[in-house]
N, C-alpha and C. Protein backbone atom coordinates (compact mmCIF):
# COMPACT_ATOMS: atom_id res chain seq x y z
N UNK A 1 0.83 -1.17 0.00
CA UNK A 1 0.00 0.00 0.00
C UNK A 1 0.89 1.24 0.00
N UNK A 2 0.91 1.68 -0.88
CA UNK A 2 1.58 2.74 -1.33
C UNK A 2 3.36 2.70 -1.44
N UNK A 3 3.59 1.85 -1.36
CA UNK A 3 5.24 1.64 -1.58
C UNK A 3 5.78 2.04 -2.93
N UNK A 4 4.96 1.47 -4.00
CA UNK A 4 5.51 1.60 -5.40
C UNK A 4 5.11 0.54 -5.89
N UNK A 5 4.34 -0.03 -5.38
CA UNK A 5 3.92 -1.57 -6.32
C UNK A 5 3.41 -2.13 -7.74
N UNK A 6 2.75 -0.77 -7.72
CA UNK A 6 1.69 -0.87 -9.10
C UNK A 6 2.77 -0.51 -10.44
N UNK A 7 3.47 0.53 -9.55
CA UNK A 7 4.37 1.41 -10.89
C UNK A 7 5.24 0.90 -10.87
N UNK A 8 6.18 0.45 -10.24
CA UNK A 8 7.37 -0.34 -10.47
C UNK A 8 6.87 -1.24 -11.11
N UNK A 9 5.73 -2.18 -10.53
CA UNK A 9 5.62 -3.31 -11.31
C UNK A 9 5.35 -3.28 -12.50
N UNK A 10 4.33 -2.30 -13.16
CA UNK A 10 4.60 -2.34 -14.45
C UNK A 10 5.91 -1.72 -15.59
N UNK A 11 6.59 -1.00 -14.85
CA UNK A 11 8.19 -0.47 -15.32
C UNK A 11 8.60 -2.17 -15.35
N UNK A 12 9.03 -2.56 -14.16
CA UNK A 12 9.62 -4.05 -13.94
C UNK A 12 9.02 -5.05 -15.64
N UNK A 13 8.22 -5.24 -15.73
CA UNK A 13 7.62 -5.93 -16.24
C UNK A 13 7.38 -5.58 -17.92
N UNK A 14 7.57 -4.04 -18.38
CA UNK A 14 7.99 -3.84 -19.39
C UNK A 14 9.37 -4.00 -19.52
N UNK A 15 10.86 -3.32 -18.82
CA UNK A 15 11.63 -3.92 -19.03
C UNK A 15 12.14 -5.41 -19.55
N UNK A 16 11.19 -6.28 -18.69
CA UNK A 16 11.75 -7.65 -18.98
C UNK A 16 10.77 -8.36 -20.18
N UNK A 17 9.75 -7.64 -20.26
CA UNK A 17 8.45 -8.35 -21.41
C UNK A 17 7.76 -8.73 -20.46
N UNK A 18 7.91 -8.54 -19.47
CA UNK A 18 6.26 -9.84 -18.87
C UNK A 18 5.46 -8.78 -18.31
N UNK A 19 3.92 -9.55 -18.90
CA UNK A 19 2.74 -9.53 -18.19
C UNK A 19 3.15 -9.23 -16.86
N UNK A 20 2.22 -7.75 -17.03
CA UNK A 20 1.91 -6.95 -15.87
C UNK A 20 0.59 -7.49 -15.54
N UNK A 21 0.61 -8.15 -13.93
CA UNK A 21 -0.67 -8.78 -12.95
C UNK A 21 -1.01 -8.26 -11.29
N UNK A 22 -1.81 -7.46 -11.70
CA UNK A 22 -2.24 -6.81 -10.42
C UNK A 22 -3.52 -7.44 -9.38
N UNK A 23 -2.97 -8.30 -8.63
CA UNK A 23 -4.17 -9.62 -8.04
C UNK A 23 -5.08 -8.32 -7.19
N UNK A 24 -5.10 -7.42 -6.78
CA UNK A 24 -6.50 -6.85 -6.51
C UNK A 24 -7.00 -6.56 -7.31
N UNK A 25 -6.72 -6.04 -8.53
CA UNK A 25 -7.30 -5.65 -9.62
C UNK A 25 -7.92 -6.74 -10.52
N UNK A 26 -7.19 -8.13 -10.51
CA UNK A 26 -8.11 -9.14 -11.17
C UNK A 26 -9.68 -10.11 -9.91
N UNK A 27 -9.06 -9.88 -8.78
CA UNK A 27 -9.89 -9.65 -8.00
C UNK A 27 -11.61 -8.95 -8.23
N UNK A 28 -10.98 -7.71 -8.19
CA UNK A 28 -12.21 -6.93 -8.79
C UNK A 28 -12.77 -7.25 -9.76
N UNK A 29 -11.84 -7.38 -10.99
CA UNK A 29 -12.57 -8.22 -12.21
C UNK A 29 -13.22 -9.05 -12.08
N UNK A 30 -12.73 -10.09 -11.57
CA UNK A 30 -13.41 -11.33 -10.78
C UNK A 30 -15.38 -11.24 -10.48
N UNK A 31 -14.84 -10.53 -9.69
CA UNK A 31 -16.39 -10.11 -8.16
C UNK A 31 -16.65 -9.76 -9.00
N UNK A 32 -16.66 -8.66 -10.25
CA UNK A 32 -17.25 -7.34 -10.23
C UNK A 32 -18.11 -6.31 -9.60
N UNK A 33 -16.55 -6.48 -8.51
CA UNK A 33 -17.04 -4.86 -7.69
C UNK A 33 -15.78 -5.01 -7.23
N UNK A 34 -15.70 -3.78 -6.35
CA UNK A 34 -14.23 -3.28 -5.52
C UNK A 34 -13.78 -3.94 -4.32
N UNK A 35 -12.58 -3.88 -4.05
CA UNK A 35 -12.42 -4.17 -2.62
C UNK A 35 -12.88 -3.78 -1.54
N UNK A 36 -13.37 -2.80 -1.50
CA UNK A 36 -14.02 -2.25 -0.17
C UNK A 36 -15.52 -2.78 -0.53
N UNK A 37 -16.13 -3.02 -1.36
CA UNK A 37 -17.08 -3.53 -1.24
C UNK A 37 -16.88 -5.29 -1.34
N UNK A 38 -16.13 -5.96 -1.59
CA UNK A 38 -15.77 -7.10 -1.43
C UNK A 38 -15.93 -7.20 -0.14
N UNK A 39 -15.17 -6.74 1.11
CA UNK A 39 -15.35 -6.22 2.26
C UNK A 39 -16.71 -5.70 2.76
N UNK A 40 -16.50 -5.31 2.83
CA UNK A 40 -18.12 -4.80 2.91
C UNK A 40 -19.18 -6.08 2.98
N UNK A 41 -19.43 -6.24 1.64
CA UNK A 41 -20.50 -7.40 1.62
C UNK A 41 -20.14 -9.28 2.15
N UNK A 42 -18.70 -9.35 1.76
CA UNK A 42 -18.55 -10.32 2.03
C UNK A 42 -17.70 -11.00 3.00
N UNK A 43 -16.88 -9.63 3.38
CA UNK A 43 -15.89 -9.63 4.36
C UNK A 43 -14.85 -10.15 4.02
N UNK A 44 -13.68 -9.95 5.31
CA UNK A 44 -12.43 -9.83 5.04
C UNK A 44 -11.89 -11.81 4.56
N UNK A 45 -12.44 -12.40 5.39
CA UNK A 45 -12.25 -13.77 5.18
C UNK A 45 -12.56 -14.60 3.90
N UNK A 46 -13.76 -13.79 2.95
CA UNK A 46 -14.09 -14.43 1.66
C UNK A 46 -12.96 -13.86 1.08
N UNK A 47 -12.46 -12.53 1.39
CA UNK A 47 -11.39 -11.94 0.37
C UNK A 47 -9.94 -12.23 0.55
N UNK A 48 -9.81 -12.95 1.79
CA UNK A 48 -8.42 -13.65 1.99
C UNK A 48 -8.77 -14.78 1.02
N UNK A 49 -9.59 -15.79 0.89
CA UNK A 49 -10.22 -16.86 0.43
C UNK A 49 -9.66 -16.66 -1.34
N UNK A 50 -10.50 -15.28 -1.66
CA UNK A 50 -10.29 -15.81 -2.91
C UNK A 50 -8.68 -14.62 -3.97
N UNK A 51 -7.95 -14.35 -2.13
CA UNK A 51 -5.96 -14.08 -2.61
C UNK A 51 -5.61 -15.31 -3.04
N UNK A 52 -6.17 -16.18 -2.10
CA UNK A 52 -5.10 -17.89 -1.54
C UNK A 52 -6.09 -18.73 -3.23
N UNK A 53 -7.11 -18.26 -3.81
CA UNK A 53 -7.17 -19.34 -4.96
C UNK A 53 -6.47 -18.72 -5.86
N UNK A 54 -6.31 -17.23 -6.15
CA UNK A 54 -5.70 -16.75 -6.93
C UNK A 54 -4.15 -17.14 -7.27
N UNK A 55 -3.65 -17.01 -6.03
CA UNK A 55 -2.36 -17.36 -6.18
C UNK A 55 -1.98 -18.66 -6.73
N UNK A 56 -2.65 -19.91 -5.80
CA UNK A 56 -2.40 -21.10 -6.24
C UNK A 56 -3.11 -20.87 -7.76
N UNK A 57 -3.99 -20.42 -8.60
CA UNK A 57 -3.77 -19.70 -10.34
C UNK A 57 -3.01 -19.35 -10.65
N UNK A 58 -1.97 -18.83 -10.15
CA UNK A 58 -0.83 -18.23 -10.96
C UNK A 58 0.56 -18.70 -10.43
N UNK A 59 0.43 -19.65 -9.90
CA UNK A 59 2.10 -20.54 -9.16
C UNK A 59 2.86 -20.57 -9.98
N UNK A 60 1.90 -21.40 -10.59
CA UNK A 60 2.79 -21.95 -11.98
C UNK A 60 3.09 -21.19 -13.13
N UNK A 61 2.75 -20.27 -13.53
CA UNK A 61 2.82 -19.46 -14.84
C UNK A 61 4.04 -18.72 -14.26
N UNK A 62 4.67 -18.87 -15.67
CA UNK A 62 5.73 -17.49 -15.93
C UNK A 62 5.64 -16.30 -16.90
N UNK A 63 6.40 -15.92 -16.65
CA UNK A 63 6.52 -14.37 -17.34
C UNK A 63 5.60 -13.15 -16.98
N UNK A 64 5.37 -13.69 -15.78
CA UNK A 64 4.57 -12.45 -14.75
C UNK A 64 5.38 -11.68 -13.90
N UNK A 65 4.99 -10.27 -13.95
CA UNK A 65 5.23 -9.84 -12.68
C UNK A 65 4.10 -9.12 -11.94
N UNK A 66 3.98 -9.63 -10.89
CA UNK A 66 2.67 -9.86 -10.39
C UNK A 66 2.83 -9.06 -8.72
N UNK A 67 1.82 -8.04 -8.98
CA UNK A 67 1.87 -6.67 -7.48
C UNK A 67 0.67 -7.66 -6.88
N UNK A 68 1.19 -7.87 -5.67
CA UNK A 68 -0.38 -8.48 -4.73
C UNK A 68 -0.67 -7.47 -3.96
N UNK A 69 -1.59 -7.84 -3.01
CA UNK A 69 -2.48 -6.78 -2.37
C UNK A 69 -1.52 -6.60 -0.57
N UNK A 70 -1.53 -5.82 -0.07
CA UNK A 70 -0.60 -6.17 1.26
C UNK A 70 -0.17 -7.34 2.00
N UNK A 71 -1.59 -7.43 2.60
CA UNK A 71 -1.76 -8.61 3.36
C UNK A 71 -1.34 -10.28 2.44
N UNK A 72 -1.61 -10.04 1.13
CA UNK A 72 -1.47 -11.66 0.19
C UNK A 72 -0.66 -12.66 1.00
N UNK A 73 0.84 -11.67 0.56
CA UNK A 73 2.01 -12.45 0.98
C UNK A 73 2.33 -13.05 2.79
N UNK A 74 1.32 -12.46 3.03
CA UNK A 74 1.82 -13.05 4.50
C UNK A 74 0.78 -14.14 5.03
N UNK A 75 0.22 -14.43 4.44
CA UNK A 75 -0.38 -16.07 4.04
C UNK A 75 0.68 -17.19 3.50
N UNK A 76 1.42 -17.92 4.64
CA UNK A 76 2.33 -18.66 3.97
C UNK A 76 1.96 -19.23 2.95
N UNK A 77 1.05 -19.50 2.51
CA UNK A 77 0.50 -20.93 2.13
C UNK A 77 0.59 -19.88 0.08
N UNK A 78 0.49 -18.77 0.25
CA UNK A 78 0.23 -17.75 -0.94
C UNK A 78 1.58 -17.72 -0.94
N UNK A 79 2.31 -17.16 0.14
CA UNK A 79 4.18 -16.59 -0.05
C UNK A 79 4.42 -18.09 -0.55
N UNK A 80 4.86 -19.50 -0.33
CA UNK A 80 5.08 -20.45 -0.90
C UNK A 80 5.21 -20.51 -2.11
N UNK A 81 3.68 -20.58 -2.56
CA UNK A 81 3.02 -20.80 -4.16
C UNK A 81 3.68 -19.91 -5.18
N UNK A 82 3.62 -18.28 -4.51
CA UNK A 82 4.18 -17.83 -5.45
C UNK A 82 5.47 -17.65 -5.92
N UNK A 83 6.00 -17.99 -4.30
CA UNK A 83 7.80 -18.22 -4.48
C UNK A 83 8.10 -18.97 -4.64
N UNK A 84 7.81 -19.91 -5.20
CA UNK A 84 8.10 -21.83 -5.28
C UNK A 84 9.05 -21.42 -7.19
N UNK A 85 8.71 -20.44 -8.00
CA UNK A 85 9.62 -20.61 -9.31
C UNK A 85 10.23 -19.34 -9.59
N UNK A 86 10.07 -18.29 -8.45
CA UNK A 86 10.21 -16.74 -9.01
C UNK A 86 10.75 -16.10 -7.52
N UNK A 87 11.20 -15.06 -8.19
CA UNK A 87 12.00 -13.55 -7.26
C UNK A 87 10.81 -13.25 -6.79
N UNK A 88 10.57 -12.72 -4.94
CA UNK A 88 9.75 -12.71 -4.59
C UNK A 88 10.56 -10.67 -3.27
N UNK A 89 10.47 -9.99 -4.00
CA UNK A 89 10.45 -8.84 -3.49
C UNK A 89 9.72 -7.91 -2.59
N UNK A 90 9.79 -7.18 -1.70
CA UNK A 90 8.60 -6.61 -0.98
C UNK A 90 9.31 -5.25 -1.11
N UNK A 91 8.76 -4.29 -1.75
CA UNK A 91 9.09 -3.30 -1.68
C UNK A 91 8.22 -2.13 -0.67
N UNK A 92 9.18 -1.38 0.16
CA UNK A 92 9.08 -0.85 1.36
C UNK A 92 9.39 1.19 1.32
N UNK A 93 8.53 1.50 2.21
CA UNK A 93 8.84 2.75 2.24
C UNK A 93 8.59 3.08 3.50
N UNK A 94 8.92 4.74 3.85
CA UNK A 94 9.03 5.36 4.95
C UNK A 94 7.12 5.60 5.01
N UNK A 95 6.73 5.50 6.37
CA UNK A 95 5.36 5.52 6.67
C UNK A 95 4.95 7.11 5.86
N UNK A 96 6.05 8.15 6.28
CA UNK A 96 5.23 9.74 5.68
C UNK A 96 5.57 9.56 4.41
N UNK A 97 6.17 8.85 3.92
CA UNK A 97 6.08 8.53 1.80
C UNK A 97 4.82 7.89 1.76
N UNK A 98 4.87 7.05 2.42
CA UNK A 98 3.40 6.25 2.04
C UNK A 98 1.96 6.63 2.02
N UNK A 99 2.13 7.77 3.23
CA UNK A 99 0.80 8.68 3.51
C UNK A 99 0.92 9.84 1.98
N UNK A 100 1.74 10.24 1.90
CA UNK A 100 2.14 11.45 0.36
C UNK A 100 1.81 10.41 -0.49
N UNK A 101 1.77 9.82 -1.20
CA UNK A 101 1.46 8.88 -2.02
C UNK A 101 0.04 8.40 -1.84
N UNK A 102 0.05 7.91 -0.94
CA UNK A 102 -1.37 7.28 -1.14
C UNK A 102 -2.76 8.69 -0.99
N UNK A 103 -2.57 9.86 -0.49
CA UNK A 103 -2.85 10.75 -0.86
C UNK A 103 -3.01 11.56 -2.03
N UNK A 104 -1.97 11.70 -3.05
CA UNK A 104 -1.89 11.48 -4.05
C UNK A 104 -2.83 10.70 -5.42
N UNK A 105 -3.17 9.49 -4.68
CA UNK A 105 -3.55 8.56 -5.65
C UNK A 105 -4.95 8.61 -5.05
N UNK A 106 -5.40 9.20 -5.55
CA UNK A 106 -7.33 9.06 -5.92
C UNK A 106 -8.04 7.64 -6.48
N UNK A 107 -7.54 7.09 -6.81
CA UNK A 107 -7.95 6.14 -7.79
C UNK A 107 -8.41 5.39 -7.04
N UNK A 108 -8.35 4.66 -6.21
CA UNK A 108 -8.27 3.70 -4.94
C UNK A 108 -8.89 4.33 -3.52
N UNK A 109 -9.87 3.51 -2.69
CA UNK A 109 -10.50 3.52 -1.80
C UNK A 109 -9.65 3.04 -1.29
N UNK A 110 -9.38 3.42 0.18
CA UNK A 110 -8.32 2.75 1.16
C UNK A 110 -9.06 2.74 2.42
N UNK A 111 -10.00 1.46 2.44
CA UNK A 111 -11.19 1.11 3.59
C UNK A 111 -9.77 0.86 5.21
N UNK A 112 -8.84 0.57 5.11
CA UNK A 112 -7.79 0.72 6.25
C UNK A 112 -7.60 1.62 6.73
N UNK A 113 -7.09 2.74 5.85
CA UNK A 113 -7.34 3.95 6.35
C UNK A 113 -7.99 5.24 6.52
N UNK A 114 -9.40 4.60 6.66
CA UNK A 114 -10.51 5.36 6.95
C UNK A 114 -10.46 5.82 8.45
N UNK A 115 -9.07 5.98 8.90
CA UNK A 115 -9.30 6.55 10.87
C UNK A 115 -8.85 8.12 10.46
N UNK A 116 -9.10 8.54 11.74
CA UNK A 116 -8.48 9.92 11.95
C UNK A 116 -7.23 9.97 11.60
N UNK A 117 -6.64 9.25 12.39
CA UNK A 117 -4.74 9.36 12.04
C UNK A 117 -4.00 8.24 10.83
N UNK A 118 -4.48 8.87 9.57
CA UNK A 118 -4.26 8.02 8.55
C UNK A 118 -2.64 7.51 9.00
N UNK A 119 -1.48 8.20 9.26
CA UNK A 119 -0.12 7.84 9.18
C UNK A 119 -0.24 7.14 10.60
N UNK A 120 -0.33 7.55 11.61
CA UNK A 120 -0.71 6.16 12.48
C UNK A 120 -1.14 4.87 12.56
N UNK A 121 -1.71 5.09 11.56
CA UNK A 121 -2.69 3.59 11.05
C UNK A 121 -1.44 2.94 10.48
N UNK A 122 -0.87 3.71 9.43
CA UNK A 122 0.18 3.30 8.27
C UNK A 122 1.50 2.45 9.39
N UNK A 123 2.11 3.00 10.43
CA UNK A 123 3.03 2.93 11.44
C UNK A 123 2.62 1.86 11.74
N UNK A 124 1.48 1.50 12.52
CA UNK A 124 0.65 0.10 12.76
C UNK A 124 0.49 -0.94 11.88
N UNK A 125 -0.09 -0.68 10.68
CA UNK A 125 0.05 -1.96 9.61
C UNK A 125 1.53 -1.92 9.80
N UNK A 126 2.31 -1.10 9.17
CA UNK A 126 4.03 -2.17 8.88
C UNK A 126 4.35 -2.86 10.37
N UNK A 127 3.90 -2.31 11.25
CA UNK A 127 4.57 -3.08 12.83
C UNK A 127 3.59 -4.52 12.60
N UNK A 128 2.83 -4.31 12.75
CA UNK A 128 1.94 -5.96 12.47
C UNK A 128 2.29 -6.12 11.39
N UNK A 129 2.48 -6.01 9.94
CA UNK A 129 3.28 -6.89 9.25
C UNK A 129 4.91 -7.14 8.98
N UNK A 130 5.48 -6.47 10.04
CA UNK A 130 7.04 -6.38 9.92
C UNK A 130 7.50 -7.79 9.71
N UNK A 131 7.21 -8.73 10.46
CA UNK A 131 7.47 -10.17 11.03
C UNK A 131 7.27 -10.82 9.28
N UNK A 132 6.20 -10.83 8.60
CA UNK A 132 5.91 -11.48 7.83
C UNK A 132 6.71 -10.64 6.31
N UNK A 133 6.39 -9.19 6.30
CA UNK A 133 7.39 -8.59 5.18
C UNK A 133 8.89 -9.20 5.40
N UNK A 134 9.59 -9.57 6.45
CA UNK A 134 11.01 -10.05 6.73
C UNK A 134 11.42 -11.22 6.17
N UNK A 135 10.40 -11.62 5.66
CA UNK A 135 10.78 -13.24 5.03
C UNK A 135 11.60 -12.90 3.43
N UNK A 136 10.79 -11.75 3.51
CA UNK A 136 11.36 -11.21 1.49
C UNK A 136 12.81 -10.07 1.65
N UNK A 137 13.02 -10.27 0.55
CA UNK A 137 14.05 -9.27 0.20
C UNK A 137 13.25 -7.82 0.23
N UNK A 138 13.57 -7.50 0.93
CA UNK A 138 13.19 -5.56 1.02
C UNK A 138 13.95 -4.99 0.10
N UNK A 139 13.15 -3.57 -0.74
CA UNK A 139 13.53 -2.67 -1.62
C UNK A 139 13.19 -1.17 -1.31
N UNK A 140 14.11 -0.93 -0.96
CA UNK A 140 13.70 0.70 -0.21
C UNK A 140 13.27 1.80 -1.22
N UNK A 141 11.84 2.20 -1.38
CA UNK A 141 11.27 2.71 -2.70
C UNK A 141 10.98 4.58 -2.48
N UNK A 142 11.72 4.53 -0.67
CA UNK A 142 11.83 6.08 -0.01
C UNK A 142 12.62 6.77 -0.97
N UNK A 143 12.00 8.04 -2.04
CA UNK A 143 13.72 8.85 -2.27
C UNK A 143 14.41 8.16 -3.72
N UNK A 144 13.84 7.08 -4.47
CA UNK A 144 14.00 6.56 -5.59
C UNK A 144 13.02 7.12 -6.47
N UNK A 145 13.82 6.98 -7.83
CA UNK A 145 13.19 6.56 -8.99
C UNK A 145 12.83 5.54 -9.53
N UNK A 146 11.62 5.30 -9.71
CA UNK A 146 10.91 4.03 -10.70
C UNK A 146 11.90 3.23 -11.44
N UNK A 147 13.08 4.24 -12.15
CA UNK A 147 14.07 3.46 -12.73
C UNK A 147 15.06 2.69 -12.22
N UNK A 148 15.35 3.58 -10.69
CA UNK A 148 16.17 3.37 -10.06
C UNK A 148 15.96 1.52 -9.24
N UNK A 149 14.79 1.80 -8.80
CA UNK A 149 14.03 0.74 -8.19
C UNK A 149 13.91 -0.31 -9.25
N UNK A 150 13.58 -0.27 -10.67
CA UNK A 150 13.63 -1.47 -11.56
C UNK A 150 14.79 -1.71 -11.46
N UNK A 151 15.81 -0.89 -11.57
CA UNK A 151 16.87 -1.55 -11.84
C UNK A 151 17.68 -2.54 -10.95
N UNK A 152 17.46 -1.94 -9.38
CA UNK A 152 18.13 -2.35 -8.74
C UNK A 152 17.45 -4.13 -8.60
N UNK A 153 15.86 -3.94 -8.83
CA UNK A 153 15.36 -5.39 -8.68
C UNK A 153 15.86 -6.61 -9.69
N UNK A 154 16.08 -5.68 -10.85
CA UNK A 154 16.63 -6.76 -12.21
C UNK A 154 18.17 -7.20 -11.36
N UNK A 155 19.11 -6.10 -10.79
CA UNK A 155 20.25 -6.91 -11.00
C UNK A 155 20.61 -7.88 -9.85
N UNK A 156 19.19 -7.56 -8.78
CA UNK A 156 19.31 -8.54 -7.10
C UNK A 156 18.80 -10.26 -7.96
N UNK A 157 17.71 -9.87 -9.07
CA UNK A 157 17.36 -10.61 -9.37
C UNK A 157 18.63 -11.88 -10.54
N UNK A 158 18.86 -10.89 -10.88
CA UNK A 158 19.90 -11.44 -12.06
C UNK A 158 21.30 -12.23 -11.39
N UNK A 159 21.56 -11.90 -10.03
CA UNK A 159 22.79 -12.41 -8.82
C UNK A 159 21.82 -13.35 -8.27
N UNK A 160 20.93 -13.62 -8.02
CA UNK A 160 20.12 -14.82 -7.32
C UNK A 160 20.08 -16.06 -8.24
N UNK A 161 19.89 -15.69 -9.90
CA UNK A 161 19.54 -16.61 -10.42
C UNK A 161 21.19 -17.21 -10.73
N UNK A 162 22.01 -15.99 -10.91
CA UNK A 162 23.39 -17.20 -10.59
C UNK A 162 23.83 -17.62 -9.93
N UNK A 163 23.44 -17.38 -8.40
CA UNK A 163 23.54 -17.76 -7.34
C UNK A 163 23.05 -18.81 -6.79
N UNK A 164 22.40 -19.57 -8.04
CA UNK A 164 21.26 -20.73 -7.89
C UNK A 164 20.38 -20.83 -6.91
């Protein structure tokens, strides 16, 4: 949520040729309706439900690069599936980048941070997901460029794969 996910990932993903896959966004396609109303009507547990079928949909396919929704990856059973053939990155920012940004971006309902103290909230999600973001390679997206950030992921990525 607001790190750089959407935009890197599709920079990432033109660089290399692959299919750009945004699992909230096929989500929505899915339902046809939004996440906050996914929520809403069906709650948070149908919408964990249908991260964890999604993913096990896309385990196997290559030539994706694929932005999940926050929470996805910290569903072992999703972090597995999707890391079982591919570079599995979490890209990270400073909580007041994340509030400027996601401010910024109109496009998107952000039913999380519907409190008074939007950047408080923000401070709180990364502390409850610190434990589970730690499993991935962190990409610090504070103070970068889009280019800067593809690049650095192609060449962590490009030393792993010779690194077997």
């Amino acid at each position: 949520m607001g790190t750089g996910k959407t935009t890197v990932g599709k920079w990432l993903a033109a660089q290399l040729g692959y299919e750009f896959i945004d699992t909230d966004e096929i989500i929505e396609q899915q339902q046809g309706r939004t996440i906050p109303e996914i929520f809403q009507e069906a709650g948070e547990a149908a919408f964990r439900q249908m991260e964890s079928d999604l993913a096990q949909a896309l385990a196997n396919q290559q030539g994706l690069v694929i932005s999940t929704g926050g929470r996805m990856m910290l569903d072992p059973a999703n972090a597995t599936a999707l890391g079982r053939q591919s570079h599995v990155f979490c890209l990270v920012a400073t909580p007041e980048e994340i509030l400027q940004r996601l401010q910024l971006d109109t496009s998107h309902s952000r039913p999380l941070l519907a409190v008074a103290d939007p950047e408080q909230r923000i401070v709180q999600l990364l502390a409850e997901r610190a434990e589970g973001y730690g499993r991935f390679l962190q990409i610090q997206t504070s103070g970068k460029t889009v280019e800067e950030i593809v690049q650095e992921i192609i060449g962590i990525a490009a030393a792993q794969t010779e690194s077997g």
